[in-house]
Protein backbone atom coordinates (compact mmCIF):
# COMPACT_ATOMS: atom_id res chain seq x y z
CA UNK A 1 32.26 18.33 -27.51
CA UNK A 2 34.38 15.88 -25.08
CA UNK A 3 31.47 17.05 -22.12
CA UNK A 4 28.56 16.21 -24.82
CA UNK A 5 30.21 12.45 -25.20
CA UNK A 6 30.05 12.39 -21.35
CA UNK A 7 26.70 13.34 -20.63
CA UNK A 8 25.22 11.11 -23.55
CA UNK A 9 27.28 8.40 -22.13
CA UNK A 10 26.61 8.36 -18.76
CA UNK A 11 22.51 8.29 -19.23
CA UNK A 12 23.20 5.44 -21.96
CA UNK A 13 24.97 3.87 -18.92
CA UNK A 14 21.96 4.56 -16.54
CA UNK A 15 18.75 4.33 -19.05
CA UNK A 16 18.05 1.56 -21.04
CA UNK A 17 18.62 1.98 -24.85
CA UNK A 18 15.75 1.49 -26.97
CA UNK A 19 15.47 -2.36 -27.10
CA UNK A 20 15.56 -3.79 -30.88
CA UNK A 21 12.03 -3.54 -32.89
CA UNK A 22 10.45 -7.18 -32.85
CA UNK A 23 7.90 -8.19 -35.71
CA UNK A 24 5.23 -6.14 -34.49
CA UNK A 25 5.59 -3.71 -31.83
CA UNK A 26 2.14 -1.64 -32.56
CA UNK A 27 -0.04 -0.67 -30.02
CA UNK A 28 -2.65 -3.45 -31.07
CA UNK A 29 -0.33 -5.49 -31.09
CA UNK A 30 0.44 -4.88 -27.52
CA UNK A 31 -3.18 -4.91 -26.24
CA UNK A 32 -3.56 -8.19 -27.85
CA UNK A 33 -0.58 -9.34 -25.99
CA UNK A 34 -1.90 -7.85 -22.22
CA UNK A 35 -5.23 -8.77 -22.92
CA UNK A 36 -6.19 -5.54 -22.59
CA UNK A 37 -6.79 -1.95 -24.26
CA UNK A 38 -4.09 0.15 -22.82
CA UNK A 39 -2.88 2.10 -25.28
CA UNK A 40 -5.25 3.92 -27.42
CA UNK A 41 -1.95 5.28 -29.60
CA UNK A 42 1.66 5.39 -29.43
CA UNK A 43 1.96 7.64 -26.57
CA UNK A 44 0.08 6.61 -23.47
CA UNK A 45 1.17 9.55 -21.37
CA UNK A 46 -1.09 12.05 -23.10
CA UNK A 47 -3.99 10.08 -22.66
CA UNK A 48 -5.88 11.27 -19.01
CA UNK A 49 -6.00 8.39 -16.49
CA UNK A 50 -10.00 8.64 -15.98
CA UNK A 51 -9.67 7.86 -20.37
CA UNK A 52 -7.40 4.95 -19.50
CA UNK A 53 -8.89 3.77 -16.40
CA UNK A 54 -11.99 3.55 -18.55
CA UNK A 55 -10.97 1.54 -21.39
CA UNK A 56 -9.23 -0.63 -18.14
CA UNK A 57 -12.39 -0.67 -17.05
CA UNK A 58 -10.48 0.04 -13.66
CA UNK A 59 -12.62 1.70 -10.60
CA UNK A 60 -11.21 4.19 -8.51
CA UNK A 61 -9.74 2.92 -5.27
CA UNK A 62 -8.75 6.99 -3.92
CA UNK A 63 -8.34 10.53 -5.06
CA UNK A 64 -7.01 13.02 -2.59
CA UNK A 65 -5.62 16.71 -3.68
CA UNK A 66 -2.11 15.65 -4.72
CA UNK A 67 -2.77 12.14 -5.76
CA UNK A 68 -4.91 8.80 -6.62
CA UNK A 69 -5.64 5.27 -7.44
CA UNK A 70 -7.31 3.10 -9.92
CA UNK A 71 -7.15 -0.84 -9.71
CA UNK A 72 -9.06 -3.47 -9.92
CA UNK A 73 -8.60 -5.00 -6.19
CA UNK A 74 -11.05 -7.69 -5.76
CA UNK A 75 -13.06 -6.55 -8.66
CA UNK A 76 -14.60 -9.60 -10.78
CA UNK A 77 -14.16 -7.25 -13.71
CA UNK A 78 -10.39 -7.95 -13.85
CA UNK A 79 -9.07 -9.31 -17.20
CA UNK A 80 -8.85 -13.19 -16.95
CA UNK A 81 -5.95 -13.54 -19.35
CA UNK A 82 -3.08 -11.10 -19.95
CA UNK A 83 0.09 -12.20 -21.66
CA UNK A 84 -0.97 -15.91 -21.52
CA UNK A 85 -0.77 -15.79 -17.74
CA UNK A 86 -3.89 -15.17 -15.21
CA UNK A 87 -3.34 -11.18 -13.88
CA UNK A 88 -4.04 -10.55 -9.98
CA UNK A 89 -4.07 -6.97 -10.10
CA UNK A 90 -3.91 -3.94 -12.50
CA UNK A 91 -3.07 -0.60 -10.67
CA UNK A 92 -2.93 3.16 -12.21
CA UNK A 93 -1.46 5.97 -10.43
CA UNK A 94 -2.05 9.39 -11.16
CA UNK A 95 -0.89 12.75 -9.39
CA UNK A 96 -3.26 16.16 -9.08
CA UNK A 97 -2.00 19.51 -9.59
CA UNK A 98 -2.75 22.61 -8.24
CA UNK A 99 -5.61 23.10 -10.78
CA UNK A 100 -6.69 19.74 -10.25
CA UNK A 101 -5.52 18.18 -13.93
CA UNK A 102 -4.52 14.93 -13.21
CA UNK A 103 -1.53 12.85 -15.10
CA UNK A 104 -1.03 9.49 -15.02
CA UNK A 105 1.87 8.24 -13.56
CA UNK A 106 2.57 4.19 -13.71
CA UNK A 107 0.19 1.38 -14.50
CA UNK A 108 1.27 -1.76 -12.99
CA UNK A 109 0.38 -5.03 -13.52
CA UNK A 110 0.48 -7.99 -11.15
CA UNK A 111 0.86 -11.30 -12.10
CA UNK A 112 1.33 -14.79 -10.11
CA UNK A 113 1.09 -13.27 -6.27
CA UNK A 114 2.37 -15.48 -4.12
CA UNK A 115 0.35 -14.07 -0.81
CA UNK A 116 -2.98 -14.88 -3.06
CA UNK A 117 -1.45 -18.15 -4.56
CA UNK A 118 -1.17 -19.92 -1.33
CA UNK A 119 -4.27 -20.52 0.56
CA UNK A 120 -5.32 -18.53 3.56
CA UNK A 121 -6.18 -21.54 5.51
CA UNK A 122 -2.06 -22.35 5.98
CA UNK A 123 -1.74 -19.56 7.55
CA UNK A 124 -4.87 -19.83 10.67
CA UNK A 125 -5.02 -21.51 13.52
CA UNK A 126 -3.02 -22.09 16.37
CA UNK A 127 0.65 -23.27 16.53
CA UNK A 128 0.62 -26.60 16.96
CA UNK A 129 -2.32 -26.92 14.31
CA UNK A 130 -0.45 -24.15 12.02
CA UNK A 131 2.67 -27.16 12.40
CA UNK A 132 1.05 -30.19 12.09
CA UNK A 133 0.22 -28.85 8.36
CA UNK A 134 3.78 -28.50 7.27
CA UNK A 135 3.98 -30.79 4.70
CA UNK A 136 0.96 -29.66 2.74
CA UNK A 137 2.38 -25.99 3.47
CA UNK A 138 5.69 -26.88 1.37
CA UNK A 139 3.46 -28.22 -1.43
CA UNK A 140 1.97 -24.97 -1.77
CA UNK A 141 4.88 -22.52 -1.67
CA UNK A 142 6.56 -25.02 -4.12
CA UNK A 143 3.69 -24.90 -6.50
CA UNK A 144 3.55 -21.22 -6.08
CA UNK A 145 7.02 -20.41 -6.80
CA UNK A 146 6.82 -22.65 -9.83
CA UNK A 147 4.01 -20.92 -11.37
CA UNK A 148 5.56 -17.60 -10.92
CA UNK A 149 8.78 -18.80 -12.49
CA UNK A 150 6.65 -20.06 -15.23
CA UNK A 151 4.93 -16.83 -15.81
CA UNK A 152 8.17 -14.56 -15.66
CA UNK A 153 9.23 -17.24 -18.51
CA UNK A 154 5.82 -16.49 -20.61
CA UNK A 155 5.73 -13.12 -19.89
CA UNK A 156 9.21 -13.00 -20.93
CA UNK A 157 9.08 -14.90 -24.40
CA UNK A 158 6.23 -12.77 -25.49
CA UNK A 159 8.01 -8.75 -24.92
CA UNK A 160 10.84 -10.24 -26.72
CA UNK A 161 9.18 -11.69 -29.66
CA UNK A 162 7.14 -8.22 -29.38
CA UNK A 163 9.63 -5.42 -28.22
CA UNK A 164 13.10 -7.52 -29.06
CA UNK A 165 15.98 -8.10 -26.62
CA UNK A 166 15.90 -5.92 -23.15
CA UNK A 167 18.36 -4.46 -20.93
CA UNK A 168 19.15 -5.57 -17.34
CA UNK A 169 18.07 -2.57 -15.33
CA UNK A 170 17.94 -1.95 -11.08
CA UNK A 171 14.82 -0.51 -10.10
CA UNK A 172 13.82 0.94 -7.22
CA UNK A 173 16.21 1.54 -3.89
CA UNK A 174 17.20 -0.02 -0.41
CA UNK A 175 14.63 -3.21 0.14
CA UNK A 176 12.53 -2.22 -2.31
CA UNK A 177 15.49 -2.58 -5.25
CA UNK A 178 14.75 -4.73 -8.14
CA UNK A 179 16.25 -5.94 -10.79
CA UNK A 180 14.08 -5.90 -13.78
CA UNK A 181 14.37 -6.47 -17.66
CA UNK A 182 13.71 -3.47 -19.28
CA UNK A 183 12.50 -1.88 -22.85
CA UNK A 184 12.10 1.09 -23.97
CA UNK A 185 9.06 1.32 -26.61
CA UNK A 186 8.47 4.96 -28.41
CA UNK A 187 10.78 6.26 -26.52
CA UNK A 188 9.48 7.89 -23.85
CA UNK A 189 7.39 4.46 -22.32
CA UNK A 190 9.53 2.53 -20.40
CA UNK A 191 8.14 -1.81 -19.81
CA UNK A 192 10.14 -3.26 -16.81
CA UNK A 193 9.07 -7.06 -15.91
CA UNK A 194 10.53 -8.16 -12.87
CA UNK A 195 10.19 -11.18 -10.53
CA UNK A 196 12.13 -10.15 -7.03
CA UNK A 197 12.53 -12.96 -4.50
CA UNK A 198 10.40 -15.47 -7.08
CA UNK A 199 7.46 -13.01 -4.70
CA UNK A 200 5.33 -12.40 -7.41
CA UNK A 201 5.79 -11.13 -11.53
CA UNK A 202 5.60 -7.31 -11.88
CA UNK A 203 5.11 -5.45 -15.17
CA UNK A 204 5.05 -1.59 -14.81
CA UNK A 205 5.12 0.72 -17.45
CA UNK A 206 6.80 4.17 -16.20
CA UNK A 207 7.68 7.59 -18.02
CA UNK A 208 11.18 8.81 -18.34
CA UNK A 209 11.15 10.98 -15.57
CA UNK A 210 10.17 8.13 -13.29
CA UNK A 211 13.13 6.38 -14.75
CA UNK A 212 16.18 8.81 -13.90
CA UNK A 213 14.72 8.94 -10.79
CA UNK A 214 15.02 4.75 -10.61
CA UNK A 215 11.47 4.62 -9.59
CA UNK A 216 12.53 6.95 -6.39
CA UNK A 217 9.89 9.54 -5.11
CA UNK A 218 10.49 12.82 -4.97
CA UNK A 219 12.37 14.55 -1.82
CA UNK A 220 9.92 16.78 -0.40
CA UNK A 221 11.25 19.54 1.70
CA UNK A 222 10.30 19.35 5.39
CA UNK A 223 8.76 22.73 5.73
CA UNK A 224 6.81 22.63 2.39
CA UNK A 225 5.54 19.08 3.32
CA UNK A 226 4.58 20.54 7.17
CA UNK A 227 2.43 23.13 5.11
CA UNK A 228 0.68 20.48 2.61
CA UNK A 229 -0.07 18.56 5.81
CA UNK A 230 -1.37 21.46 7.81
CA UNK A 231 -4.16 21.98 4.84
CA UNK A 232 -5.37 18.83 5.51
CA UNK A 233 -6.55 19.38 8.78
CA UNK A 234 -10.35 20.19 9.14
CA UNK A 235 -12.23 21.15 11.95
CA UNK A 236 -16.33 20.64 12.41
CA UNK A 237 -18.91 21.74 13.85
CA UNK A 238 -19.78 19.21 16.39
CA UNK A 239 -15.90 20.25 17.48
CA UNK A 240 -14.40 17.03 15.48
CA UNK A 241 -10.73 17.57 14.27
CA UNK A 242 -9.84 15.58 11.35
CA UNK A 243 -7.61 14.67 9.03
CA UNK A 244 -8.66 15.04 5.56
CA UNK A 245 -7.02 13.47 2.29
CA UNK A 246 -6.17 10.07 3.50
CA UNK A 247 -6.27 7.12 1.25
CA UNK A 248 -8.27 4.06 1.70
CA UNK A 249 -7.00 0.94 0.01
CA UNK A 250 -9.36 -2.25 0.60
CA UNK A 251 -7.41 -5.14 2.00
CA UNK A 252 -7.76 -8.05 -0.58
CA UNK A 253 -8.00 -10.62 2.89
CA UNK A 254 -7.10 -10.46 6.48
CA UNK A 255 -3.42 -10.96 6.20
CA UNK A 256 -3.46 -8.09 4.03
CA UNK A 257 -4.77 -5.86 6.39
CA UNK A 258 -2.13 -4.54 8.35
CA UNK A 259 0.06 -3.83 5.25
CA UNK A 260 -2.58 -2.32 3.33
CA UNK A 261 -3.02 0.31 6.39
CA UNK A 262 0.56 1.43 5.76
CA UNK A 263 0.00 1.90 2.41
CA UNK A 264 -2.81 4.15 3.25
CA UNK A 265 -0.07 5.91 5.17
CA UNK A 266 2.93 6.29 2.96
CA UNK A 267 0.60 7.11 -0.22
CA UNK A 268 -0.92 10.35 2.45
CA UNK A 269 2.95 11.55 2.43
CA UNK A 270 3.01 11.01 -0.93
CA UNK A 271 5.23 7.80 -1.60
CA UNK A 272 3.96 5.50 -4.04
CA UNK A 273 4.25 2.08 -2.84
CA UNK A 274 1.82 -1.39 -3.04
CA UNK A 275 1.16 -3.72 -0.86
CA UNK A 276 3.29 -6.42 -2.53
CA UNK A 277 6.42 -4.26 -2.31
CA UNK A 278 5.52 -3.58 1.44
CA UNK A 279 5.05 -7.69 2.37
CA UNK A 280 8.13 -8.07 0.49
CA UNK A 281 10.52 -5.88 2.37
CA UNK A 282 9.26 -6.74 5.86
CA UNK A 283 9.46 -10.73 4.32
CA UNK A 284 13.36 -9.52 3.93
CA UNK A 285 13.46 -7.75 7.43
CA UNK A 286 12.36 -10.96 8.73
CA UNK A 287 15.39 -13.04 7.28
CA UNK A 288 17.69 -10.68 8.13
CA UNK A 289 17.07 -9.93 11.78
CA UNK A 290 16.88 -13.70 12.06
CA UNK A 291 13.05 -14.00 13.28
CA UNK A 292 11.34 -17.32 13.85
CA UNK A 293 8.77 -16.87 11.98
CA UNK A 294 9.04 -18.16 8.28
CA UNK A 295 6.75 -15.84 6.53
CA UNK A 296 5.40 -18.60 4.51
CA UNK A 297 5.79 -22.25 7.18
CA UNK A 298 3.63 -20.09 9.45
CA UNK A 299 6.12 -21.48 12.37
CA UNK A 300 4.49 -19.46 15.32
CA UNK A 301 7.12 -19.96 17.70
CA UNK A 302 6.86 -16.45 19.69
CA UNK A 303 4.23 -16.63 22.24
CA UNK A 304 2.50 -13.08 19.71
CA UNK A 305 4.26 -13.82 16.61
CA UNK A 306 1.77 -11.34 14.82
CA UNK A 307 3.54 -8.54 16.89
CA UNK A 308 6.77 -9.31 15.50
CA UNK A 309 5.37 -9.70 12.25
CA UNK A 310 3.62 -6.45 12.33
CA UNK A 311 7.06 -4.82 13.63
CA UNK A 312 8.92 -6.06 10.34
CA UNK A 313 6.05 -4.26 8.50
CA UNK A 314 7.06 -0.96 9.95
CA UNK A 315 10.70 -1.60 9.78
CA UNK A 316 9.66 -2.01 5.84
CA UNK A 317 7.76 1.25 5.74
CA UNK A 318 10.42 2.96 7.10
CA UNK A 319 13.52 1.51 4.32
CA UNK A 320 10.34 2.55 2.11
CA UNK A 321 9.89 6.49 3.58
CA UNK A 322 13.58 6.85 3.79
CA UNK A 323 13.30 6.38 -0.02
CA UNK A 324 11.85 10.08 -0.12
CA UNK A 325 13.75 11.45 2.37
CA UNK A 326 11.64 11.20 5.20
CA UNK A 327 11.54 7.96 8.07
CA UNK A 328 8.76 6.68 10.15
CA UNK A 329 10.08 6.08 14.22
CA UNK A 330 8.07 4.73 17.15
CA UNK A 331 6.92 7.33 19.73
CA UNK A 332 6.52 6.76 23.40
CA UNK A 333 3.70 8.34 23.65
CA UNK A 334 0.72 7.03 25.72
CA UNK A 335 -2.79 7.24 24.29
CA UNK A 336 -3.88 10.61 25.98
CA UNK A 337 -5.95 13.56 24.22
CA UNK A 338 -3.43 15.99 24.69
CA UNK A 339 -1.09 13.40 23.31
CA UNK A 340 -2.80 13.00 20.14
CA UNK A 341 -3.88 16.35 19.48
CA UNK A 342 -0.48 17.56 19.26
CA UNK A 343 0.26 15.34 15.97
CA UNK A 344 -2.92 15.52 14.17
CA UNK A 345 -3.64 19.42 14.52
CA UNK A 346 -0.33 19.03 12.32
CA UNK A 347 -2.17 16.98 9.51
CA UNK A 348 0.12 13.77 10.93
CA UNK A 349 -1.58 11.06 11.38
CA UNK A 350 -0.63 8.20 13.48
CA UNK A 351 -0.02 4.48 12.99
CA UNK A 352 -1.02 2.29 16.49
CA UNK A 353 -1.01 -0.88 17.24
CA UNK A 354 -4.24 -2.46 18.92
CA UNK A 355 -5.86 -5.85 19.82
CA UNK A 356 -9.54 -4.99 19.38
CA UNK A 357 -12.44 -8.03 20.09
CA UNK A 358 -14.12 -8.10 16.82
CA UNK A 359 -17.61 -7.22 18.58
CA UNK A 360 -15.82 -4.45 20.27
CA UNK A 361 -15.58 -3.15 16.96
CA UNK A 362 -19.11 -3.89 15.10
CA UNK A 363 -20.84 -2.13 18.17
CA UNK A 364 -18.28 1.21 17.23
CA UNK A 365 -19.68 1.20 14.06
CA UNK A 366 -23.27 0.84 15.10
CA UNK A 367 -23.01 3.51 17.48
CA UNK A 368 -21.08 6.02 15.45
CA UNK A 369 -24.21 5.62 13.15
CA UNK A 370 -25.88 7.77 16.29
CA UNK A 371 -23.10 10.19 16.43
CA UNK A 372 -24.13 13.79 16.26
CA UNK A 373 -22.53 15.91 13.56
CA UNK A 374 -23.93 19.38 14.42
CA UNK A 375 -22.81 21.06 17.54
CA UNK A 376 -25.90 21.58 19.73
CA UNK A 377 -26.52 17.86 20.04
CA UNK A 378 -22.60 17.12 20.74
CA UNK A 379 -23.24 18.11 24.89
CA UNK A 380 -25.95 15.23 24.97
CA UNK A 381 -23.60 13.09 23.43
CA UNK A 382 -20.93 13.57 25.68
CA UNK A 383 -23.13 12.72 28.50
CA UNK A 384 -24.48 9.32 27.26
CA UNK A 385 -20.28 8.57 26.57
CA UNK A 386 -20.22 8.73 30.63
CA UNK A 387 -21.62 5.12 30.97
CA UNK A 388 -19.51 4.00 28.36
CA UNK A 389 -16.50 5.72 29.65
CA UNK A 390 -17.00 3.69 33.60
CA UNK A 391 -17.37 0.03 31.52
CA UNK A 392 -14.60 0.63 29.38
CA UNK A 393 -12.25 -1.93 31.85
CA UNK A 394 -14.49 -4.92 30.57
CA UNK A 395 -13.15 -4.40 27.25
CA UNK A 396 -10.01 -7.49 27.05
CA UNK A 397 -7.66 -7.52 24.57
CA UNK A 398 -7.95 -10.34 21.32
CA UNK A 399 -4.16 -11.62 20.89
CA UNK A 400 -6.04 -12.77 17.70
CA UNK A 401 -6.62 -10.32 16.33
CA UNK A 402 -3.48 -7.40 16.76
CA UNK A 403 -5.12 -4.65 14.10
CA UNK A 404 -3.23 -1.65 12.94
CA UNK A 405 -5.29 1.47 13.02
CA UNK A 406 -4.39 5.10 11.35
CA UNK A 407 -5.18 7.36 14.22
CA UNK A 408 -6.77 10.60 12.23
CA UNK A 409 -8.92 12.56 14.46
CA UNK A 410 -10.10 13.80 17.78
CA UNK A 411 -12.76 15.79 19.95
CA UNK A 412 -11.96 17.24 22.94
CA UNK A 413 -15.07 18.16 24.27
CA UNK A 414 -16.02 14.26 24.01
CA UNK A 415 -12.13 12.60 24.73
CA UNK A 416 -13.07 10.44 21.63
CA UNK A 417 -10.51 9.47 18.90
CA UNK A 418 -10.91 8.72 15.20
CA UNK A 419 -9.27 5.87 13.38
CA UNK A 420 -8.81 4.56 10.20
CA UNK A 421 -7.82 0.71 8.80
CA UNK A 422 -8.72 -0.69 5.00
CA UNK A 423 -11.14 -3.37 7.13
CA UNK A 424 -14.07 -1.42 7.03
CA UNK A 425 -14.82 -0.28 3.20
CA UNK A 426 -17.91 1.27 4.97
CA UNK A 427 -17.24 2.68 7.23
CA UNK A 428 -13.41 4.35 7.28
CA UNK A 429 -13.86 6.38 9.92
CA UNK A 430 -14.33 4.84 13.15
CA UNK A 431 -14.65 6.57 16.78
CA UNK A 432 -13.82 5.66 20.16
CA UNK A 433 -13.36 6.76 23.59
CA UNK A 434 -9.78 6.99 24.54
CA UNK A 435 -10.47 4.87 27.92
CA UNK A 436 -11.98 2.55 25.40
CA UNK A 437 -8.42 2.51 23.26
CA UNK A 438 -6.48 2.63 26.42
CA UNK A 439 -7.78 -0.84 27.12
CA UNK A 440 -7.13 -2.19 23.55
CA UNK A 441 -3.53 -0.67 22.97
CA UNK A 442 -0.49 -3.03 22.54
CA UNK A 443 1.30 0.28 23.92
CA UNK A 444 3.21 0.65 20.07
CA UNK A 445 2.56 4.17 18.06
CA UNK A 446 4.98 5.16 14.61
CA UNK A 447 4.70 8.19 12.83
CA UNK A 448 6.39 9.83 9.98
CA UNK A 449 8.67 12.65 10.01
């Protein structure tokens, strides 16, 4: 009896209780509130996420074998109103079994985003011009951060009048720990809103599972994740070795880019993550290894500041990865065929660093358009690569724009690499000589393991 009182106690101590009924806590009543149709009933867990991502009107961003997204991105379809405040995003994740049944897993909905508040035009240009705008900079993050304190307040008002009082509640672990308000509503639906850093406002609604876990990923074994990867790996006829089952996830602008790439990346392995929660962690990487570059004042004071923003990104994927038991390391590793073969004939793909001219680019994708997919033809094409191969030194590096690319593929026959960024909604899947990406690397290459 004395060991019943424990256990019941300690996961009152952990869980929320369920929060105190308010006036109306129906499901109606809650669509009215978000502005949107939700819940169908009382239980939203039974419902299948292509039934919810319907009524969401939500289209699907991915869907690999183990898992996928639906959200609304830059969608114009997006609800304008949703608990009195203006929603940026609405994101539903769902996992795939072995069958293929999916089951929804969180929806998530964003609210006052600081890195879409502000405009993107604070954030171009060079230094001195980036400075001379400081004052009208301030104005902006100030305005920002008092909408999203505003919001948290509306957001706030309404759950309680709706749900009653909640319960303080840590979410999450490391740098991506938050402290939320949480309530539990038929029990087995958990509603945390959170605000962490005055970033943005968060509203997620998780199952219980998800919630003993604190919002932590499962711990995949290393040799049953070195299998799941090894499926993934698919080789063609034209003698192409790729990766198969990686996510693409559109970046919203360009300084969402680079973190939407690694969110490409974790979600492959299997850890949920957004691109919010990514900016956010490198954000507190930045403050805490003392850089001089305010994420925000734009105060370009390194002579590549986007490098050392773009290494606070992977220091954040990595507090995220270690989350599931797993960490993502730089390699010193030069970019090499043999070099690269060795990881993705694994089904690891790899994360590198690269300062690409723009029209370098747009000419890859016009001539991967002519790139042979059978393997007669693939000879030929290795031939007419020659030319390419001898003008490849022209190629200079743009310190404007420092990219990060997913490396997921190879050929041998043609010394040509595949890679991957959430730039090109198009075209995912872009190839390249590897004297062409010698001449383009920043020399930087992280992987997971």
């Amino acid at each position: 009896m004395r060991s019943l009182f424990l256990i019941i106690f300690a996961l009152s101590a952990i869980l929320p209780v369920t929060a105190s009924a308010g006036k109306n806590d129906s499901p109606q009543a809650l669509n009215q509130a978000l502005g949107m149709k939700l819940w169908n009933d009382r239980d939203l867990w039974d419902d299948p996420p292509e039934k919810i991502a319907e009524r969401l009107k939500l289209p699907l961003l991915f869907k690999s074998d183990k898992s996928g997204r639906y959200a609304y991105g830059s969608s114009k379809d997006k609800p304008k109103s949703s608990l009195g405040v203006k929603p940026d995003d609405v994101v539903l994740d769902f996992s795939v079994d072995k069958d293929g049944k999916t089951k929804t897993e969180a929806v998530t909905i964003m609210f006052a985003n600081k890195n879409t508040m502000i405009p993107q035009k604070v954030f171009s240009g060079k230094a001195a011009a980036v400075n001379r705008n400081r004052s009208y900079r301030r104005k902006a993050i100030f305005n920002a951060e008092s909408e999203i304190k505003t919001s948290e307040d509306i957001i706030y008002k309404k759950l309680k009048e709706l749900l009653g009082y909640p319960r303080n509640f840590s979410y999450g672990k490391n740098k991506t720990k938050e402290k939320c308000k949480a309530w539990v509503w038929n029990k087995n639906q958990y509603i945390l809103l959170s605000s962490p850093n005055n970033e943005y406002v968060r509203l997620r609604v998780v199952p219980l599972e998800i919630m003993k876990r604190r919002g932590k990923p499962d711990r995949i074994r290393s040799r049953d994740l070195a299998q799941i990867l090894l499926e993934n790996v698919e080789k063609l006829k034209n003698g192409d070795t790729l990766i198969n089952n990686v996510p693409f996830y559109p970046a919203k602008n360009k300084k969402n880019l680079v973190p939407a790439t690694w969110v490409c990346y974790l979600l492959y392995f299997g850890i949920p993550v957004d691109v919010w929660q990514l900016d956010l962690a490198a954000n507190m990487n930045s403050i805490i290894k003392g850089s001089n570059n305010d994420p925000y004042l734009g105060e370009e004071t390194y002579p590549d500041s986007r490098l050392q923003e773009y290494i606070s990104l992977a220091d954040a994927a990595n507090d995220i990865a270690r989350t599931a038991g797993l960490s993502i390391a730089r390699i010193m590793t030069t970019i090499k065929s043999r070099n690269i073969e060795r990881y993705i004939k694994k089904g690891v793909p790899l994360m590198w660093m690269a300062a690409p001219p723009q029209d370098f680019i747009n000419k890859l994708i016009t001539r991967n358009q002519e790139r042979p997919k059978e393997s007669g033809a693939i000879s030929n094409w290795n031939k007419s690569l020659a030319g390419i191969r001898k003008k490849a030194r022209r190629i200079k590096c743009d310190k404007d724009n420092i990219r990060i690319f997913m490396i997921i593929g190879f050929n041998k026959t043609t010394e040509e690499m595949a890679v991957s960024d959430s730039a090109h909604p198009q075209n995912p899947i872009i190839w390249m000589t590897f004297d062409e990406a010698r001449e383009i690397s920043k020399n930087r290459i992280w992987l997971i393991k």
